[in-house]
N, C-alpha and C. Protein backbone atom coordinates (compact mmCIF):
# COMPACT_ATOMS: atom_id res chain seq x y z
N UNK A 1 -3.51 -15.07 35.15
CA UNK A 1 -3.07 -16.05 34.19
C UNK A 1 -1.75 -15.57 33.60
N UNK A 2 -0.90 -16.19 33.44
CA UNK A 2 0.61 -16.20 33.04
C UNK A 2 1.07 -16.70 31.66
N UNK A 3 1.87 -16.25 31.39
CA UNK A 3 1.98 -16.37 30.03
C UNK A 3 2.11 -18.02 29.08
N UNK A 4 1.46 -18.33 28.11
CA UNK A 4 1.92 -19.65 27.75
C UNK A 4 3.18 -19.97 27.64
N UNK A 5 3.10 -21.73 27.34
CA UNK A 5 4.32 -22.28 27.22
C UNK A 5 5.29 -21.72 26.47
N UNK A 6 4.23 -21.85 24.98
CA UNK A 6 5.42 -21.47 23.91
C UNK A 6 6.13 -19.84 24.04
N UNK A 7 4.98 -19.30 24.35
CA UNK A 7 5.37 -17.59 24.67
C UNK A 7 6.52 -17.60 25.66
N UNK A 8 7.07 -18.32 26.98
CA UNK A 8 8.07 -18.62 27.30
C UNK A 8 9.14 -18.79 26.95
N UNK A 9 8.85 -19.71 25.99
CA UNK A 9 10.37 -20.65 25.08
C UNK A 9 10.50 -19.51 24.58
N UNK A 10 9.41 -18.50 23.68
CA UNK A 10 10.25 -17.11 22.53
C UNK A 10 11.20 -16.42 23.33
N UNK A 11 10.27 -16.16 24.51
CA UNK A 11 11.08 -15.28 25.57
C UNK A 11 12.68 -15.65 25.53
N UNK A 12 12.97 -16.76 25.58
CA UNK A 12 14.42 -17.09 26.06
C UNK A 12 15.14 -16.93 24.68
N UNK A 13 14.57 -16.78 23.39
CA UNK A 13 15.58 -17.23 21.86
C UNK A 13 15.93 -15.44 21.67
N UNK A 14 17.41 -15.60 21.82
CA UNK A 14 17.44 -14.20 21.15
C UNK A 14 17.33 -13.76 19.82
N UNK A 15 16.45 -12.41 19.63
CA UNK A 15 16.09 -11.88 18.31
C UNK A 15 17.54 -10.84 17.99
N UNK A 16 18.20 -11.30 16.44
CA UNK A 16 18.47 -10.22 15.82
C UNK A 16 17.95 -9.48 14.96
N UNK A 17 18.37 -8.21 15.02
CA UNK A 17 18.21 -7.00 14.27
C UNK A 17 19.32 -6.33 13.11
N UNK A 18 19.39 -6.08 12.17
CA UNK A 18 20.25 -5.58 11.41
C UNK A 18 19.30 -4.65 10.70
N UNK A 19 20.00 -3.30 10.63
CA UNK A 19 19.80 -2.13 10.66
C UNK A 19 20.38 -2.14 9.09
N UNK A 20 18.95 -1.74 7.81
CA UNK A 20 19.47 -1.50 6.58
C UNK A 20 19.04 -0.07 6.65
N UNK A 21 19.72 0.73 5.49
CA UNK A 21 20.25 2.03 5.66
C UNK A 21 20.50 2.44 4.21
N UNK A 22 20.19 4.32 4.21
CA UNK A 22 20.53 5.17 2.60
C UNK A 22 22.08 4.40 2.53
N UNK A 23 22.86 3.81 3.88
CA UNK A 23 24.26 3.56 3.73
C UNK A 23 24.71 2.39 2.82
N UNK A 24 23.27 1.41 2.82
CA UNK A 24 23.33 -0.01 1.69
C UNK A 24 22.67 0.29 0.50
N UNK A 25 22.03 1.54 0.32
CA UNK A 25 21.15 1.78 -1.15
C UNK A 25 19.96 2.12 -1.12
N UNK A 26 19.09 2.25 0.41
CA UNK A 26 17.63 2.61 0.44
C UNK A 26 17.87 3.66 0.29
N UNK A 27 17.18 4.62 -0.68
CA UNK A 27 16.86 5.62 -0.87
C UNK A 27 16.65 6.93 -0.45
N UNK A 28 15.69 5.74 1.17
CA UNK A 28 15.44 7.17 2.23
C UNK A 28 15.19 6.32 2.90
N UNK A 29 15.59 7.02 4.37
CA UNK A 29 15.83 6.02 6.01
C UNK A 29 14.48 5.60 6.27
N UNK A 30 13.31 6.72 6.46
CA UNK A 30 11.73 6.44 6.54
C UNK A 30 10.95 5.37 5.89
N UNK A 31 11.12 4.28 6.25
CA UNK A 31 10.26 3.05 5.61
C UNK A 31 8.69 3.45 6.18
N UNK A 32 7.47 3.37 5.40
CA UNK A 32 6.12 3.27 5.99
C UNK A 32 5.43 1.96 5.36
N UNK A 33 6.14 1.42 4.18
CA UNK A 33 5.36 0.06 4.04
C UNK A 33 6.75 -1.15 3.31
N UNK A 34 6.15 -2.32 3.84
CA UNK A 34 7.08 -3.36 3.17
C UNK A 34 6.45 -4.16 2.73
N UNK A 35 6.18 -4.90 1.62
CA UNK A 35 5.95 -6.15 0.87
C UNK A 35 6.74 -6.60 0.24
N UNK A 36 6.32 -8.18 0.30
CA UNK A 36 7.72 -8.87 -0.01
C UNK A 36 6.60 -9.76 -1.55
N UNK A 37 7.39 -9.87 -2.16
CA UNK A 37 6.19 -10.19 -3.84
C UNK A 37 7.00 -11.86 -3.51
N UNK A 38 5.71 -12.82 -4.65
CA UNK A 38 5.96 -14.21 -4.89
C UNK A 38 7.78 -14.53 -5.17
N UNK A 39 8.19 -13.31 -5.27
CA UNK A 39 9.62 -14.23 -6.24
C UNK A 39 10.96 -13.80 -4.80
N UNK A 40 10.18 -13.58 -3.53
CA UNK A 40 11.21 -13.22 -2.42
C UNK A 40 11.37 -11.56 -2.35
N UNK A 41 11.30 -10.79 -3.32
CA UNK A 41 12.36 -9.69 -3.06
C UNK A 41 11.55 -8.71 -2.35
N UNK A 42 11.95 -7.74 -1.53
CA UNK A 42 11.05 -6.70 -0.31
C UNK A 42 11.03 -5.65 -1.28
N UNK A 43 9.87 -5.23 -1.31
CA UNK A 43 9.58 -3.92 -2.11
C UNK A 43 9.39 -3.03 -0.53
N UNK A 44 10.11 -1.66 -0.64
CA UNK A 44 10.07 -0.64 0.67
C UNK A 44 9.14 0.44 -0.40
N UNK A 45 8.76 0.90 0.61
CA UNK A 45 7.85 2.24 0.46
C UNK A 45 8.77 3.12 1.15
N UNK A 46 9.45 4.47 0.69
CA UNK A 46 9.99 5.37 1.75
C UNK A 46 9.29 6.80 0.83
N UNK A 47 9.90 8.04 1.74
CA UNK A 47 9.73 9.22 0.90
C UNK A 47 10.23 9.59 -0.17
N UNK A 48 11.16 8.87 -0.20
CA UNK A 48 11.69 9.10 -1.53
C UNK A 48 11.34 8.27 -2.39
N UNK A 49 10.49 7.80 -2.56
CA UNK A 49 10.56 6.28 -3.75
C UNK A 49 10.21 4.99 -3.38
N UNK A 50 10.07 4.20 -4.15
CA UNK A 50 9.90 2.62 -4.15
C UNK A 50 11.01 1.93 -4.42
N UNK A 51 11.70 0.99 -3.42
CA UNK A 51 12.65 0.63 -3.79
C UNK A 51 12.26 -1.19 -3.45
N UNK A 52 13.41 -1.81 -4.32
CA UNK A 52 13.37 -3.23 -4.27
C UNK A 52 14.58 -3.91 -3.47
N UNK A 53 14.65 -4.79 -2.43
CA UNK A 53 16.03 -5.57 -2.28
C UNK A 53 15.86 -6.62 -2.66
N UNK A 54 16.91 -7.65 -2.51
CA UNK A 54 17.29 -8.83 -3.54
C UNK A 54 17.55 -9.06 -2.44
N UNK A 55 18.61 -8.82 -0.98
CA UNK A 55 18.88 -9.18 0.19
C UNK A 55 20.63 -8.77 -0.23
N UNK A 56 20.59 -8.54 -1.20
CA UNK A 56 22.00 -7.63 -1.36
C UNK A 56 22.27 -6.66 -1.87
N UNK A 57 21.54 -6.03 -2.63
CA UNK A 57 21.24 -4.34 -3.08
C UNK A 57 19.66 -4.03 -3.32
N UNK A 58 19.86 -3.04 -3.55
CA UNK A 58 18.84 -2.01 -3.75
C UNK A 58 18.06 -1.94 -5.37
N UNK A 59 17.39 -1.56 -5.92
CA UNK A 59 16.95 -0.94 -6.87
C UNK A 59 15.65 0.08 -6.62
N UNK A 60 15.90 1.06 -7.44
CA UNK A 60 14.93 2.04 -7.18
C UNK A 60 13.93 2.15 -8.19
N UNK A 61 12.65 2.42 -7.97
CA UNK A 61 11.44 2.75 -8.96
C UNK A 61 10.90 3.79 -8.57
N UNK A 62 10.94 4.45 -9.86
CA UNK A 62 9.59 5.57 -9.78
C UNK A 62 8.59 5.57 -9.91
N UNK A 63 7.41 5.79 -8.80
CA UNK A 63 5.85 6.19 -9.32
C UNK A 63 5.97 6.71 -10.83
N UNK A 64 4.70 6.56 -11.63
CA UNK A 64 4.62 7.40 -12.37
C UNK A 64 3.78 8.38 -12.24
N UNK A 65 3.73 9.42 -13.64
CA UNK A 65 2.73 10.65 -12.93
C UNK A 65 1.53 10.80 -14.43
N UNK A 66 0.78 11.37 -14.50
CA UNK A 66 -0.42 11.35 -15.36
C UNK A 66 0.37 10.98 -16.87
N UNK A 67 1.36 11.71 -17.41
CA UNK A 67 1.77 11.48 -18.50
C UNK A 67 2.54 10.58 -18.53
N UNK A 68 2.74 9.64 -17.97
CA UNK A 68 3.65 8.09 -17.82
C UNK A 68 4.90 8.43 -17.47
N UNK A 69 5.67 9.76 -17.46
CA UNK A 69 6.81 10.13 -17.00
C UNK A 69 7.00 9.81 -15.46
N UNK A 70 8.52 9.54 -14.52
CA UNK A 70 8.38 9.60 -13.28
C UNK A 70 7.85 10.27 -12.69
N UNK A 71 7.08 10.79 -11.63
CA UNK A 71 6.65 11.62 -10.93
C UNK A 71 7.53 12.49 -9.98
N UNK A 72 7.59 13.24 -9.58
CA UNK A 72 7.96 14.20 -8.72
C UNK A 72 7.97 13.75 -7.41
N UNK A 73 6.40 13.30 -7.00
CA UNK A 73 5.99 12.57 -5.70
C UNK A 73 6.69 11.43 -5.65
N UNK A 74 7.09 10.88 -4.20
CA UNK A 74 7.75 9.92 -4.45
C UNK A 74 7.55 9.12 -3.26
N UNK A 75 6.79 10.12 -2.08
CA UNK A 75 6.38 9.98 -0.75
C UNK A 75 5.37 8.44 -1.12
N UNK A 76 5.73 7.42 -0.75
CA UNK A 76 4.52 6.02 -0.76
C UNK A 76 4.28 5.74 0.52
N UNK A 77 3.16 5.48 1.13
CA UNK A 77 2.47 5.45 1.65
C UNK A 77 2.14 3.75 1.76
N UNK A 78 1.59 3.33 1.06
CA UNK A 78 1.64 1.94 0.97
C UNK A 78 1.60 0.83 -0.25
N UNK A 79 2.27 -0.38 0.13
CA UNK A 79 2.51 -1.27 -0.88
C UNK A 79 2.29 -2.41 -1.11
N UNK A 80 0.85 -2.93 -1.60
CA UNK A 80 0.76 -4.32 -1.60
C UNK A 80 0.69 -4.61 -2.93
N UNK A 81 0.53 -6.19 -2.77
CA UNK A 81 0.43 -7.10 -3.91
C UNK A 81 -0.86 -7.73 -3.84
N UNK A 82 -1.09 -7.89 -5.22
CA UNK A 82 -2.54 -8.70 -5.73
C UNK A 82 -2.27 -10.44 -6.10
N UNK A 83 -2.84 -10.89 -6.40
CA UNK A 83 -3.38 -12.01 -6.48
C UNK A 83 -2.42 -12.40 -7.98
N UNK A 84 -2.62 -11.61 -8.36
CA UNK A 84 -1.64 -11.68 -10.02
C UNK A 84 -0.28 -11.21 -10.14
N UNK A 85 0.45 -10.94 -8.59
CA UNK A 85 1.95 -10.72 -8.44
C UNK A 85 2.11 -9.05 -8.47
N UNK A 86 0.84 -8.48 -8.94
CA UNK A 86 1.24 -7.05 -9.14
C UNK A 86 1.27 -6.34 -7.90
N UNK A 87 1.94 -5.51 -7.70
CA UNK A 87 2.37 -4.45 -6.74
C UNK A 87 1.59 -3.31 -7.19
N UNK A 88 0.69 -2.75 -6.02
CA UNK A 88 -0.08 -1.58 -6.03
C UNK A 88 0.59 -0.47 -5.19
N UNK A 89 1.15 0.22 -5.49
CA UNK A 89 1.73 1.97 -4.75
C UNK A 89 0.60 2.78 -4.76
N UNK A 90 0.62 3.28 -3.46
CA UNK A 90 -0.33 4.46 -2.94
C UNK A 90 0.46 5.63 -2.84
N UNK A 91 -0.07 6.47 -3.20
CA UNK A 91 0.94 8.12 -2.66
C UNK A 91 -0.32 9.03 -2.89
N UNK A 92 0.47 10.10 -2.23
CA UNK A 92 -1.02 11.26 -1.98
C UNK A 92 -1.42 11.40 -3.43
N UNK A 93 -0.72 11.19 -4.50
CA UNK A 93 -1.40 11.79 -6.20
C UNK A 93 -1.99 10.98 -6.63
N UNK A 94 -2.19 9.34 -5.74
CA UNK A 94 -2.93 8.52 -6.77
C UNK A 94 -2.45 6.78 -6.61
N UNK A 95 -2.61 6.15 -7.15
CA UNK A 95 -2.30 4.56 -7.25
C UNK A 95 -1.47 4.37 -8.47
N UNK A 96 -0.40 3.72 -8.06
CA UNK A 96 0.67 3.15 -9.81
C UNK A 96 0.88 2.03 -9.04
N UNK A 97 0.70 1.21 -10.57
CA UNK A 97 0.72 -0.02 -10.85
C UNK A 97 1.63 -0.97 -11.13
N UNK A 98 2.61 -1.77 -10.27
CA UNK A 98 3.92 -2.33 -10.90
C UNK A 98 3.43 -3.26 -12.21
N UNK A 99 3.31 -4.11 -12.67
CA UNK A 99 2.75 -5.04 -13.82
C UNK A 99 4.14 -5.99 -14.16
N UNK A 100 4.13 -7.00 -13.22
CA UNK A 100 5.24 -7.69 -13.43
C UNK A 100 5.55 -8.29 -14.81
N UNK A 101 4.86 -8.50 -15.41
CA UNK A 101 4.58 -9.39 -17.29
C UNK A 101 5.84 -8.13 -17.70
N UNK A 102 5.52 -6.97 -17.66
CA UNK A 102 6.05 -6.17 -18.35
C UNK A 102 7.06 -4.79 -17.61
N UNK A 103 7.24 -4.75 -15.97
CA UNK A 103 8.45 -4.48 -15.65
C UNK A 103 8.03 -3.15 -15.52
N UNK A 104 6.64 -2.72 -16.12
CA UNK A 104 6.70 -1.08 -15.87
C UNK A 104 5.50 -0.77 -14.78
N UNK A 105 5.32 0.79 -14.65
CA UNK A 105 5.08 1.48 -13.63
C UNK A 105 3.85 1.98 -14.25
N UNK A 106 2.49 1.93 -13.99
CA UNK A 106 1.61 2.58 -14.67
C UNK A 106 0.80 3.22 -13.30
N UNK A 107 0.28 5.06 -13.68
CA UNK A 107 -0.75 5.53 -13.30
C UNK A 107 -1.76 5.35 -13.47
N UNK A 108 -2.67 5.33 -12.10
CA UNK A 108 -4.00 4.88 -12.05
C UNK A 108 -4.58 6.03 -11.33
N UNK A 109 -5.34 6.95 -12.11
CA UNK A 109 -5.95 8.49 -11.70
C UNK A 109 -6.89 8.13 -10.90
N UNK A 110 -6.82 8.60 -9.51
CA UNK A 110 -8.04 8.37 -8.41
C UNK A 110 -9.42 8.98 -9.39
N UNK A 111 -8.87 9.88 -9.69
CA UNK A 111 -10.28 10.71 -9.87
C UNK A 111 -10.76 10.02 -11.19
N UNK A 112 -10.34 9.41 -12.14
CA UNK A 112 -11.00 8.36 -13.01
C UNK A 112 -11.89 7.39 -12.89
N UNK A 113 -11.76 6.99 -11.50
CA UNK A 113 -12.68 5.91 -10.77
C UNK A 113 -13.44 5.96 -9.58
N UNK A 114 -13.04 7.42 -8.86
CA UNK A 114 -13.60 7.27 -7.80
C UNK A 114 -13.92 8.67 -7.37
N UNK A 115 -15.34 8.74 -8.27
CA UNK A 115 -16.36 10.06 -8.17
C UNK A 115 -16.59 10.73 -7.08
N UNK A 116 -16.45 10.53 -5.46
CA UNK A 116 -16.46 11.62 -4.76
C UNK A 116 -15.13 12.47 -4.28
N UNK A 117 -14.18 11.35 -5.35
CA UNK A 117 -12.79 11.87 -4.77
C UNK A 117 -12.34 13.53 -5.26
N UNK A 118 -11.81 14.17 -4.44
CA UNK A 118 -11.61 15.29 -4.77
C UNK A 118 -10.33 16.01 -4.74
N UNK A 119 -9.88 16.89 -4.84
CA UNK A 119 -8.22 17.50 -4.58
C UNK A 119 -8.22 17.39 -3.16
N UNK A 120 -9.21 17.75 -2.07
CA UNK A 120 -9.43 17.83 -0.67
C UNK A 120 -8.98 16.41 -0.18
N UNK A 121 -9.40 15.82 -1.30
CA UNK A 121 -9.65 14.36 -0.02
C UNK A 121 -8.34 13.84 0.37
N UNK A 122 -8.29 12.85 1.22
CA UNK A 122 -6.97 12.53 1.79
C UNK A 122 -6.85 10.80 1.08
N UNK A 123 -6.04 10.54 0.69
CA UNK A 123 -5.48 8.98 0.28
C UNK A 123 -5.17 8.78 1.36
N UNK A 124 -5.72 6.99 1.86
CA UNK A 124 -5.32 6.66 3.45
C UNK A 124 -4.67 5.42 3.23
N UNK A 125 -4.97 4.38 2.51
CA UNK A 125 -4.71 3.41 2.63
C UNK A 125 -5.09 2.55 1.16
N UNK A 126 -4.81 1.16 0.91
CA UNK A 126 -5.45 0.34 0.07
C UNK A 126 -4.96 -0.81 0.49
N UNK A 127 -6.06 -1.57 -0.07
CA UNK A 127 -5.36 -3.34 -0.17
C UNK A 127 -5.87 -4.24 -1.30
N UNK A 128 -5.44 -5.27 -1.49
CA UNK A 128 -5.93 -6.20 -2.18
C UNK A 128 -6.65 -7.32 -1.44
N UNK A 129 -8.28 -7.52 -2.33
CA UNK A 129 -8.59 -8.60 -1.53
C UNK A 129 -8.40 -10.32 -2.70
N UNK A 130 -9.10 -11.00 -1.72
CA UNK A 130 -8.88 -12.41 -2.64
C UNK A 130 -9.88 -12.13 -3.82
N UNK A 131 -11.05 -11.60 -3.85
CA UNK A 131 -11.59 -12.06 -5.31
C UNK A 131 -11.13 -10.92 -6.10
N UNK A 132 -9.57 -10.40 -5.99
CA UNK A 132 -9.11 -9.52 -6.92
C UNK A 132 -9.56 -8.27 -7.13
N UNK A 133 -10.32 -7.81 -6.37
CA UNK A 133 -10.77 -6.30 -6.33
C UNK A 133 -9.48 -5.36 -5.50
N UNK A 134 -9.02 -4.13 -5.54
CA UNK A 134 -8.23 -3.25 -4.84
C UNK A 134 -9.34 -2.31 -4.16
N UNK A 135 -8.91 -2.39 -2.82
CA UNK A 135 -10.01 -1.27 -2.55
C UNK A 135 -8.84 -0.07 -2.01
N UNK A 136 -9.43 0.87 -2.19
CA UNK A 136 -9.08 2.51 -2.29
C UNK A 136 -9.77 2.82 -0.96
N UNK A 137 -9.32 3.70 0.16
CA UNK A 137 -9.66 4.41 1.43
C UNK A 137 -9.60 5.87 1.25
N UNK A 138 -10.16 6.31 1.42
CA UNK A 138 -9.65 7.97 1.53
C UNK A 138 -10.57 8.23 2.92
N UNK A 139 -10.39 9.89 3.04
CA UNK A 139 -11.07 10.27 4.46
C UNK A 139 -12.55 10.69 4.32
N UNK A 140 -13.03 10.28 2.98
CA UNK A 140 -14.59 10.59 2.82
C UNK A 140 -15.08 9.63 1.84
N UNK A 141 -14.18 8.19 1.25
CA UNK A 141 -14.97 7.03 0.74
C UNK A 141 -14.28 5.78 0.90
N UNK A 142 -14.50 4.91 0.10
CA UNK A 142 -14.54 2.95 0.29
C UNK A 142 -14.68 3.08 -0.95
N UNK A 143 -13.80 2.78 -2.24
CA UNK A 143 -13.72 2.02 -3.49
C UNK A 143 -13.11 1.38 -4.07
N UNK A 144 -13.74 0.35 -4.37
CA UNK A 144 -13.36 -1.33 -4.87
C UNK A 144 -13.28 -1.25 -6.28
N UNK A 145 -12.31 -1.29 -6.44
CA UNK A 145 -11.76 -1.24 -8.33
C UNK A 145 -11.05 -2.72 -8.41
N UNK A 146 -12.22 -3.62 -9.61
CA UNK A 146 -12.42 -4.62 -9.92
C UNK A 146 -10.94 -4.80 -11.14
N UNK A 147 -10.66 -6.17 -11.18
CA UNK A 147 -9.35 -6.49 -12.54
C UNK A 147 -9.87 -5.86 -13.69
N UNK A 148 -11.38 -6.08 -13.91
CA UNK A 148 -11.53 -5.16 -15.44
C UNK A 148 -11.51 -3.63 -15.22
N UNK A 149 -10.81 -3.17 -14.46
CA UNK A 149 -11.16 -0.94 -14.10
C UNK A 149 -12.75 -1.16 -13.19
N UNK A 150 -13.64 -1.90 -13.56
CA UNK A 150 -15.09 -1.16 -12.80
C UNK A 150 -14.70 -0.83 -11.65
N UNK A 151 -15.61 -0.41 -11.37
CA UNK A 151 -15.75 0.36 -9.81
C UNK A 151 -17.02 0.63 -9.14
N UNK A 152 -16.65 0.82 -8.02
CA UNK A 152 -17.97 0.29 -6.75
C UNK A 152 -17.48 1.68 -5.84
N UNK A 153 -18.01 2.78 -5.67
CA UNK A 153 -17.65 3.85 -4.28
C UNK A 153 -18.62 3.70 -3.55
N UNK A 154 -18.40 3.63 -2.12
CA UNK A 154 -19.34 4.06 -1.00
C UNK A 154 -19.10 4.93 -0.10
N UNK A 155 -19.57 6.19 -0.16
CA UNK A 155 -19.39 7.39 0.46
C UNK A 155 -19.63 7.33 1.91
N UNK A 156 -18.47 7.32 2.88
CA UNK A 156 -18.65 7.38 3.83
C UNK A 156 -19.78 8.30 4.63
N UNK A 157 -20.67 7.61 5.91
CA UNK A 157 -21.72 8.79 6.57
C UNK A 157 -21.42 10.26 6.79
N UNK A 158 -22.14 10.57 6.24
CA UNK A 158 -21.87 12.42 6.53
C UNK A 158 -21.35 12.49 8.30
N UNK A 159 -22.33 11.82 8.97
CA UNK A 159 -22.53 12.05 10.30
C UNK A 159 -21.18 11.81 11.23
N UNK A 160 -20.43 10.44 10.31
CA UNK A 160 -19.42 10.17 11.05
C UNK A 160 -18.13 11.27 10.95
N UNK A 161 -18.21 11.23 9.33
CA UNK A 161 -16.91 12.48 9.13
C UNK A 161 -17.16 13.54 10.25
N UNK A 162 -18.39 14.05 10.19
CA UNK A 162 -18.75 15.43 11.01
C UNK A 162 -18.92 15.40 12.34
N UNK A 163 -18.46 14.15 13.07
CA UNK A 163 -18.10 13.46 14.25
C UNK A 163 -16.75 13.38 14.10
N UNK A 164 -15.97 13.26 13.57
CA UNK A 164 -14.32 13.36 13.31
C UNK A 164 -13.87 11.65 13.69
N UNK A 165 -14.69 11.02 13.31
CA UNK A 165 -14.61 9.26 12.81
C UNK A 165 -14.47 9.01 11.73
N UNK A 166 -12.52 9.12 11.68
CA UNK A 166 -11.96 9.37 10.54
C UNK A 166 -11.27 7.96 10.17
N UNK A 167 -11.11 7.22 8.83
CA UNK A 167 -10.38 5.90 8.71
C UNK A 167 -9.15 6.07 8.69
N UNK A 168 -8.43 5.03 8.99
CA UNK A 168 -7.12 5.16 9.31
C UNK A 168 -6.32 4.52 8.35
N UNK A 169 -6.96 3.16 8.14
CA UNK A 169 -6.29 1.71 7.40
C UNK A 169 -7.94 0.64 7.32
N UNK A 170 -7.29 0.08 6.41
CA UNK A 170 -7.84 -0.90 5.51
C UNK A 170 -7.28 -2.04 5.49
N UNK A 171 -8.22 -3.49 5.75
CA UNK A 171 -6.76 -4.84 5.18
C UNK A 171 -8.72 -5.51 4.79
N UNK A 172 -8.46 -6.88 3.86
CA UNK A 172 -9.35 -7.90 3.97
C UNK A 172 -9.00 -8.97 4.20
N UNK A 173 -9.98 -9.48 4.78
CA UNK A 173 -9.62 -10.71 5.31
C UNK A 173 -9.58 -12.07 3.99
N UNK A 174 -9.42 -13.17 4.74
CA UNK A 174 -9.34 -14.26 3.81
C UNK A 174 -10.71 -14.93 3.15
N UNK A 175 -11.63 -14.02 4.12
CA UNK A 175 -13.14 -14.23 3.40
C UNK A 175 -13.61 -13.24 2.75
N UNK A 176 -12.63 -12.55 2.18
CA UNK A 176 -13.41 -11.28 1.30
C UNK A 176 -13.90 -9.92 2.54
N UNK A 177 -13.62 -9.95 3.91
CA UNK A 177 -14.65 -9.28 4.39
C UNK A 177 -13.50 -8.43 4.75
N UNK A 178 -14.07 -6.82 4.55
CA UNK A 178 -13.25 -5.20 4.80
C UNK A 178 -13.29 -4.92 6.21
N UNK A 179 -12.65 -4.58 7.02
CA UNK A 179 -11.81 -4.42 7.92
C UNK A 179 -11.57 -2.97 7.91
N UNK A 180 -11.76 -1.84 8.58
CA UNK A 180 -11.83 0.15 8.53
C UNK A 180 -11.32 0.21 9.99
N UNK A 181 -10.30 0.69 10.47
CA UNK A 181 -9.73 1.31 11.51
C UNK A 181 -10.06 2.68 11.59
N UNK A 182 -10.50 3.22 12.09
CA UNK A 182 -10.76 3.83 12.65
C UNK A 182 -9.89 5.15 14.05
């Protein structure tokens, strides 16, 4: 069987590429996540920071770190948005919170919410689902931190970790249902 129609027609449209760069204002060349929020603009995840484009410059944000000051860490990992416009940053120290109403950067202490988490454990991933919960991945749990702070952990099987059936990534679907790569 051969490829469809429409898959044909793409074939023939040429794709451009334009190459953005520390040379236009990103921060750092290493992109690992992109979201683009309700109002257009691409939030990048690099090692150095969180940065925003407009489609003509840059702006940069800092994680914050336990005492609301910038953080040090700057390595993000990943970047989505919730249901309420907010932007969630992952980095190995933890989750910060963009809060569009008010423009700032707030820390969200893993270990405040998510009891098997430990200095050991590894931050893998997060997402937002539709009924507004964030769920949290690491390499030994699953926790769903609700709009009011609650929280839900489910400790991954002993058996699998100790099988080296390790998660990779996280997304939910449009029916609420979690999705673990593996």
């Amino acid at each position: 069987v051969g490829p469809s129609v429409p898959a044909l027609l793409l074939l023939r449209e040429k794709i451009k590429f334009d190459q953005i760069s520390s040379a236009q204002g990103l921060s750092q060349n290493s992109v690992f996540s992109i979201c683009q929020d309700k109002k257009g603009f691409l939030w990048l995840g690099t090692e150095e920071g969180l940065n925003r484009f407009d489609g003509y410059r840059f702006r940069k944000f800092f994680t914050a770190a336990d005492n609301g000051e910038p953080s040090g860490y700057q390595h993000i990992r990943t970047v989505k948005m919730d249901g309420a416009g907010n932007l969630w940053i992952l980095n190995q120290t933890g989750i910060n919170r963009y809060e569009y109403k008010t423009g700032t950067i707030k820390k969200i202490p893993v270990s405040s919410f998510d009891a098997p988490f430990s200095n050991e454990s590894v931050l893998i991933d997060l997402c937002t689902a539709p009924d507004g919960r964030v769920w949290l991945l690491t390499d030994k749990s699953l926790t769903g931190l609700a709009p009011d702070f609650s929280e839900k952990t489910y400790e991954f099987p002993a058996r699998l970790v100790q099988q080296g059936t390790l998660p990779t990534c996280l997304t939910a679907d449009a029916n609420g249902n979690l999705w673990i790569g593996t």
